[in-house]
Each structure stands twice: as structure tokens, then as C-alpha cells.
C-alpha atoms as a PDB file:
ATOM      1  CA  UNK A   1      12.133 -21.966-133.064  1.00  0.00           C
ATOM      2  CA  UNK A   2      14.010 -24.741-134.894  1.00  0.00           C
ATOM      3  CA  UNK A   3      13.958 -25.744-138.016  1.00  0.00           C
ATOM      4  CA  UNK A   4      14.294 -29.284-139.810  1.00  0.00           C
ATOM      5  CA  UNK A   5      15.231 -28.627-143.647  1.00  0.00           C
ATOM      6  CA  UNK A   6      14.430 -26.487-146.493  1.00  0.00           C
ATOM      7  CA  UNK A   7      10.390 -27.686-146.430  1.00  0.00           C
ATOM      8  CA  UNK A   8      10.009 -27.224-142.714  1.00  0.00           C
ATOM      9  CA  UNK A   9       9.133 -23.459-141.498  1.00  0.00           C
ATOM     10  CA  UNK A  10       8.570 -24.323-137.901  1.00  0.00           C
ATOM     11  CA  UNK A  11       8.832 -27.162-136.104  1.00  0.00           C
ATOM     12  CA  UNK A  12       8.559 -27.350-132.036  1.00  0.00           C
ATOM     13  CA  UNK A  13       7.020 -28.763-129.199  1.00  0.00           C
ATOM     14  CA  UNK A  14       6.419 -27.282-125.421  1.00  0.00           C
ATOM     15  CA  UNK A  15       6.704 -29.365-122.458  1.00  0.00           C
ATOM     16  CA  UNK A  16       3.431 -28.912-120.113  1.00  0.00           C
ATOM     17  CA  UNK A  17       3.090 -28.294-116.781  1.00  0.00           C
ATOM     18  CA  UNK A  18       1.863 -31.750-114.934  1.00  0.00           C
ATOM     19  CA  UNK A  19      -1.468 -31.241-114.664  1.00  0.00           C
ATOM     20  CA  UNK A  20      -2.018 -29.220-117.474  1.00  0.00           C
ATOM     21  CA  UNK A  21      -4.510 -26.669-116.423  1.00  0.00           C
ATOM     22  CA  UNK A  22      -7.178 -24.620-118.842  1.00  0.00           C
ATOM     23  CA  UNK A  23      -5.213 -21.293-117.000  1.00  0.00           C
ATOM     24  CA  UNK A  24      -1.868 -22.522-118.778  1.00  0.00           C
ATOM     25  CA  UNK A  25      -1.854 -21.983-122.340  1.00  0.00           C
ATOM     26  CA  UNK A  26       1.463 -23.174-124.470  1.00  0.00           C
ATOM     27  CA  UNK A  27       2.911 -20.491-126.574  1.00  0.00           C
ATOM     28  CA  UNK A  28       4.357 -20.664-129.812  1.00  0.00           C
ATOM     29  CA  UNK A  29       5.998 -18.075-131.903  1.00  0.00           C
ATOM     30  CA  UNK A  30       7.655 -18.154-135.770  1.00  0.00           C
ATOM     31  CA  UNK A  31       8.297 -16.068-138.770  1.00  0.00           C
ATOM     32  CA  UNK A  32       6.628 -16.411-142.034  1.00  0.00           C
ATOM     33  CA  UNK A  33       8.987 -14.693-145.060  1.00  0.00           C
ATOM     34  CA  UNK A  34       6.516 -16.278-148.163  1.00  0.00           C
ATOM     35  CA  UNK A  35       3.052 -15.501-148.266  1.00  0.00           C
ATOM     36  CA  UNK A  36       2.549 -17.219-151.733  1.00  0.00           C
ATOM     37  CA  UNK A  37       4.191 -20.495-150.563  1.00  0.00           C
ATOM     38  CA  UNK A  38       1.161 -23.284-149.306  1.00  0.00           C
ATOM     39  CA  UNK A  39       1.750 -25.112-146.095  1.00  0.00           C
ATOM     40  CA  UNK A  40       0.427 -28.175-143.984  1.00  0.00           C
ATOM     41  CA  UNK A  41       0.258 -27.638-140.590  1.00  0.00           C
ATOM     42  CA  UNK A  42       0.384 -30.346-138.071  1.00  0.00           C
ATOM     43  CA  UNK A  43      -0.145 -30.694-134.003  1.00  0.00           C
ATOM     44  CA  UNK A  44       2.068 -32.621-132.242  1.00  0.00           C
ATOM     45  CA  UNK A  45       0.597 -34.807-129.020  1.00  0.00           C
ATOM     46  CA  UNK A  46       2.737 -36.638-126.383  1.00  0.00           C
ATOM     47  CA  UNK A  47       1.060 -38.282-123.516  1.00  0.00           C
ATOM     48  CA  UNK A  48       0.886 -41.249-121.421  1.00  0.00           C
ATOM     49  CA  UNK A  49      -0.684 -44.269-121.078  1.00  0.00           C
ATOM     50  CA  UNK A  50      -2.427 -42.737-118.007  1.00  0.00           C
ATOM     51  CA  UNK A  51      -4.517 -40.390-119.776  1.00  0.00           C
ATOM     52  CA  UNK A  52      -7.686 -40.855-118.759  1.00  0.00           C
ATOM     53  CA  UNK A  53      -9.886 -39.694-122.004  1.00  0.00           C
ATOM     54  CA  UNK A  54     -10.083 -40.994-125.753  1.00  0.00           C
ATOM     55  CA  UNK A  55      -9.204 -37.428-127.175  1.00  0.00           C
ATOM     56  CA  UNK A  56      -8.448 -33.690-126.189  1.00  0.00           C
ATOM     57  CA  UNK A  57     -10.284 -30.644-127.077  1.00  0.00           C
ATOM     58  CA  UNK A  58      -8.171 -27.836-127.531  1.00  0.00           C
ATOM     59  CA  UNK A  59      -8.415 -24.313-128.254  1.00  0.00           C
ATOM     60  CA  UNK A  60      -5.853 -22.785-130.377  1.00  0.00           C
ATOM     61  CA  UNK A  61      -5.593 -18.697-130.785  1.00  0.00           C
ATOM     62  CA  UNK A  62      -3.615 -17.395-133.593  1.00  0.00           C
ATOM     63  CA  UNK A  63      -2.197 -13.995-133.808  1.00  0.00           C
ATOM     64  CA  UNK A  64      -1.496 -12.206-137.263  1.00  0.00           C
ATOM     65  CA  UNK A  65       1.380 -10.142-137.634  1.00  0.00           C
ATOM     66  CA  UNK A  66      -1.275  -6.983-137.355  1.00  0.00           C
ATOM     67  CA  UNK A  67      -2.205  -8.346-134.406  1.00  0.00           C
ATOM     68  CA  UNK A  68      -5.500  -9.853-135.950  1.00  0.00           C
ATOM     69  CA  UNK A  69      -6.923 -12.290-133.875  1.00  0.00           C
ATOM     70  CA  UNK A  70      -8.878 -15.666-134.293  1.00  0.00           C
ATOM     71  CA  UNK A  71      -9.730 -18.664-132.295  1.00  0.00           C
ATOM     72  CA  UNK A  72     -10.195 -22.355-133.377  1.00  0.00           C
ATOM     73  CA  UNK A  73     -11.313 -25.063-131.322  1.00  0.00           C
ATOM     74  CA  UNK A  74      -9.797 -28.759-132.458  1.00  0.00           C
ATOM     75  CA  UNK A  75     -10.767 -32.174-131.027  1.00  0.00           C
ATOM     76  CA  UNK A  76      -7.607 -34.612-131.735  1.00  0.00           C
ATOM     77  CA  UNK A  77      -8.249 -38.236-130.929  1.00  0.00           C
ATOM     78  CA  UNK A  78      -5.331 -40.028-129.517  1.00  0.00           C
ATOM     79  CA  UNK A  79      -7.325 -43.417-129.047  1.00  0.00           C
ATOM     80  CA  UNK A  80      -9.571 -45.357-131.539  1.00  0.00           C
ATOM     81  CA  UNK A  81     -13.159 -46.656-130.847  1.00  0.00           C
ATOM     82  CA  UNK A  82     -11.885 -49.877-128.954  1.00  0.00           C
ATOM     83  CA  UNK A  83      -9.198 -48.054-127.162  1.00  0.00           C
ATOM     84  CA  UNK A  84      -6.467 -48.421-128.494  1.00  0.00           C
ATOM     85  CA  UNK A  85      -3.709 -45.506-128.247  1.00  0.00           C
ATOM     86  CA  UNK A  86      -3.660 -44.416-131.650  1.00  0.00           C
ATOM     87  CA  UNK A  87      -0.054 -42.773-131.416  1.00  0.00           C
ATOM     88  CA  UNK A  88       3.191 -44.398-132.105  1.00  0.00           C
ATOM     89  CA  UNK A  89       6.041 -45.819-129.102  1.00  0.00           C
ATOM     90  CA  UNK A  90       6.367 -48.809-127.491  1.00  0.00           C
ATOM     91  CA  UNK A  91       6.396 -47.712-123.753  1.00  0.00           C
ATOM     92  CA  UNK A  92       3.964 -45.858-121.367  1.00  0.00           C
ATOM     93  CA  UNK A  93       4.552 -42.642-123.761  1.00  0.00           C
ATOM     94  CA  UNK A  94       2.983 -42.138-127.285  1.00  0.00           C
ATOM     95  CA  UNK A  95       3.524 -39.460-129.623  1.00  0.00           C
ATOM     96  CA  UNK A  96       0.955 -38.771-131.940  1.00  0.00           C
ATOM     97  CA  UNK A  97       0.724 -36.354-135.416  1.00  0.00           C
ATOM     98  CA  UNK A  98      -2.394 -34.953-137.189  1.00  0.00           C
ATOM     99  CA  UNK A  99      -2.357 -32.892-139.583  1.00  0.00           C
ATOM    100  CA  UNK A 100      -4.690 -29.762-138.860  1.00  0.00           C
ATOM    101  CA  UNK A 101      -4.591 -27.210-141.679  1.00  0.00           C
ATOM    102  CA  UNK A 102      -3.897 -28.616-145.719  1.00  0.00           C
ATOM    103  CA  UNK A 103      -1.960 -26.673-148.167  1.00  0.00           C
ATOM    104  CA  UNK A 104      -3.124 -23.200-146.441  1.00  0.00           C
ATOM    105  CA  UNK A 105      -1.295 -20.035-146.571  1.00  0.00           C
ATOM    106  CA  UNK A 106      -0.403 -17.094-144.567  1.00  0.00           C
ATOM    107  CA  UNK A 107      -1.770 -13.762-145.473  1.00  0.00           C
ATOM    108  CA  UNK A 108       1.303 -11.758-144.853  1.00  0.00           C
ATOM    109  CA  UNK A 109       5.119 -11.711-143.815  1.00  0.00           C
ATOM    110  CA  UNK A 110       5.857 -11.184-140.521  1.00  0.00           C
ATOM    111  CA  UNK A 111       5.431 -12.919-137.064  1.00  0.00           C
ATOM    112  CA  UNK A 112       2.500 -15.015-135.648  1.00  0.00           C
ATOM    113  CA  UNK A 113       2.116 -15.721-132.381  1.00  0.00           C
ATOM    114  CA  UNK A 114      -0.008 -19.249-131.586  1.00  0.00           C
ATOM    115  CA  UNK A 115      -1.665 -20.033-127.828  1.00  0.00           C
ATOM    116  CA  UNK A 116      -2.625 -23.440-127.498  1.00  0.00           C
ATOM    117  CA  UNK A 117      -5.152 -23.783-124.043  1.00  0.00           C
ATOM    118  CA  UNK A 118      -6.550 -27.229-123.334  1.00  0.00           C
ATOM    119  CA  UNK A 119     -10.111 -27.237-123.739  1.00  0.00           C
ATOM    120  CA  UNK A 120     -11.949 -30.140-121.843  1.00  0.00           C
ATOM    121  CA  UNK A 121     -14.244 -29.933-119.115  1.00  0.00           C
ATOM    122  CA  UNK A 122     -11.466 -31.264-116.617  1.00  0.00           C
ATOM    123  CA  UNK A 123      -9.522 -28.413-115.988  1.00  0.00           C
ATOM    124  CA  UNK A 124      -6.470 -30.055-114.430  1.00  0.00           C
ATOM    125  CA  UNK A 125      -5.324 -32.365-117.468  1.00  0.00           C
ATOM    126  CA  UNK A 126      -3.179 -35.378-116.111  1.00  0.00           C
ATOM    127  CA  UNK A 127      -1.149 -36.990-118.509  1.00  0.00           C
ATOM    128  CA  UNK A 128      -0.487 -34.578-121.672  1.00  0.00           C
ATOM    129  CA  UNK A 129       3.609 -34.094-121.542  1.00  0.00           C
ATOM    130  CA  UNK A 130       3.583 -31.736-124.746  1.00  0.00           C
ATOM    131  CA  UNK A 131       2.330 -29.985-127.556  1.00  0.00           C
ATOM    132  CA  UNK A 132       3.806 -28.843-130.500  1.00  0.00           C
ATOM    133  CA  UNK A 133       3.309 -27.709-134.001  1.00  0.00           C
ATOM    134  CA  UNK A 134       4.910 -28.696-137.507  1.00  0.00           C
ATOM    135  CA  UNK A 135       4.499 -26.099-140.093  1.00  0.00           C
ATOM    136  CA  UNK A 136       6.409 -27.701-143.437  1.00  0.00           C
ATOM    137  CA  UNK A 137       5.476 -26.901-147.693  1.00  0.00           C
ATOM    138  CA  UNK A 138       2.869 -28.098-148.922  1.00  0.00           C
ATOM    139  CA  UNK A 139       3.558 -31.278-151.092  1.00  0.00           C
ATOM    140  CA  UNK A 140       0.155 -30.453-153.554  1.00  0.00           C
END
């Protein structure tokens, strides 16, 4: 649970297992201590070359401190209409950054738990390497 400067609350990526199944979600975990405080909250794709599909569905599950529950279900394109890898490196491996929540905020203080499954109809994913999520203030 690392953090990159005073704006950043949470900022990490998980390596995934090769394929990445629908059976094994990524789990992330981090601390919010301001409620009041807005935040932008980005996902964080690395893949290859090799992937096979234009974008990835995924399903992300978020866990309140109260153990509150809710589910979300996010398509992230990671190639444009002609094909082209939309994500940035000059080798087989691109890393790509959207931003999926603007200037929200967290309810309360405490801990939230996030499980990120991937969501497509192929359930043995080949070419994902990792996800990740960038939680930093709100520049509005």
C-alpha cells in the first residue's frame, strides 16, 4: 500500500496470474483518514501486444469500512477503433490509465477493501500482466 506524495492516497498495482481467470479476483486494500477531501480514482492496465480483444470488462466490488457492499462493472478500452493499442510503451507491453471515478468521496474513515474479477466471456484471459488502482486529490 504505497504511496507517491502528499495528493496520492493509494497507489498500486497486482501482478496477475497468466491466464487470468474470472475465479481469480485481484485484491486491493487502503485506508481513507478524510472523508471531506474529493478524489479521482484511476485503473491501471498493463498488457501485451498479444491480447487478443479491443477492451476488458471488469467487475470491481468495493467494500465499506461497515462492510457495505457494492459492485460496478467497467469496460476499459485499451485499443482504438482501427486498432491501435491505445496505452503508452514502446515494446510488446503497454500500460494504460483511465480515470474511473471524478472528484468522488468516501463516506467514512476507515478501511476499504476493492476485488477486481475480470469480466469477459473468455474466462482464461491471456495477456493482462496487472491491474492496479490510483486514488490521488481531486484537482477541482
Amino acid at each position: 500500500m504505497a504511496a507517491c506524495g502528499p495528493k496520492t492516497l493509494f497507489d498500486h498495482n497486482e501482478e496477475v496470474k497468466n491466464p487470468w481467470a474470472t475465479t481469480d479476483p485481484l485484491l486491493l486494500q487502503f485506508e481513507v483518514t478524510d472523508s471531506i477531501q474529493p478524489y479521482d480514482i484511476y485503473l491501471n492496465i498493463r498488457h501485451t501486444t498479444q491480447y487478443e480483444y479491443a477492451n476488458l470488462y471488469l467487475f470491481i466490488h468495493s467494500q465499506l469500512p461497515t462492510g457495505e457492499a457494492f459492485t460496478d462493472t467497467v469496460e476499459v478500452f485499451l485499443a482504438d477503433i482501427k486498432g491501435q493499442w491505445l496505452g503508452s510503451g514502446l515494446s510488446k507491453t503497454k500500460d494504460l490509465q483511465i480515470l474511473y471515478r471524478e472528484s468522488g468521496r468516501f463516506p467514512m474513515k476507515g478501511k476499504y477493501l476493492i476485488k477486481i474479477e475480470q469480466a469477459m466471456r473468455n474466462p482464461q484471459l491471456e495477456g493482462i500482466e496487472s491491474v492496479g488502482m490510483r486514488i490521488q486529490h481531486s484537482e477541482l
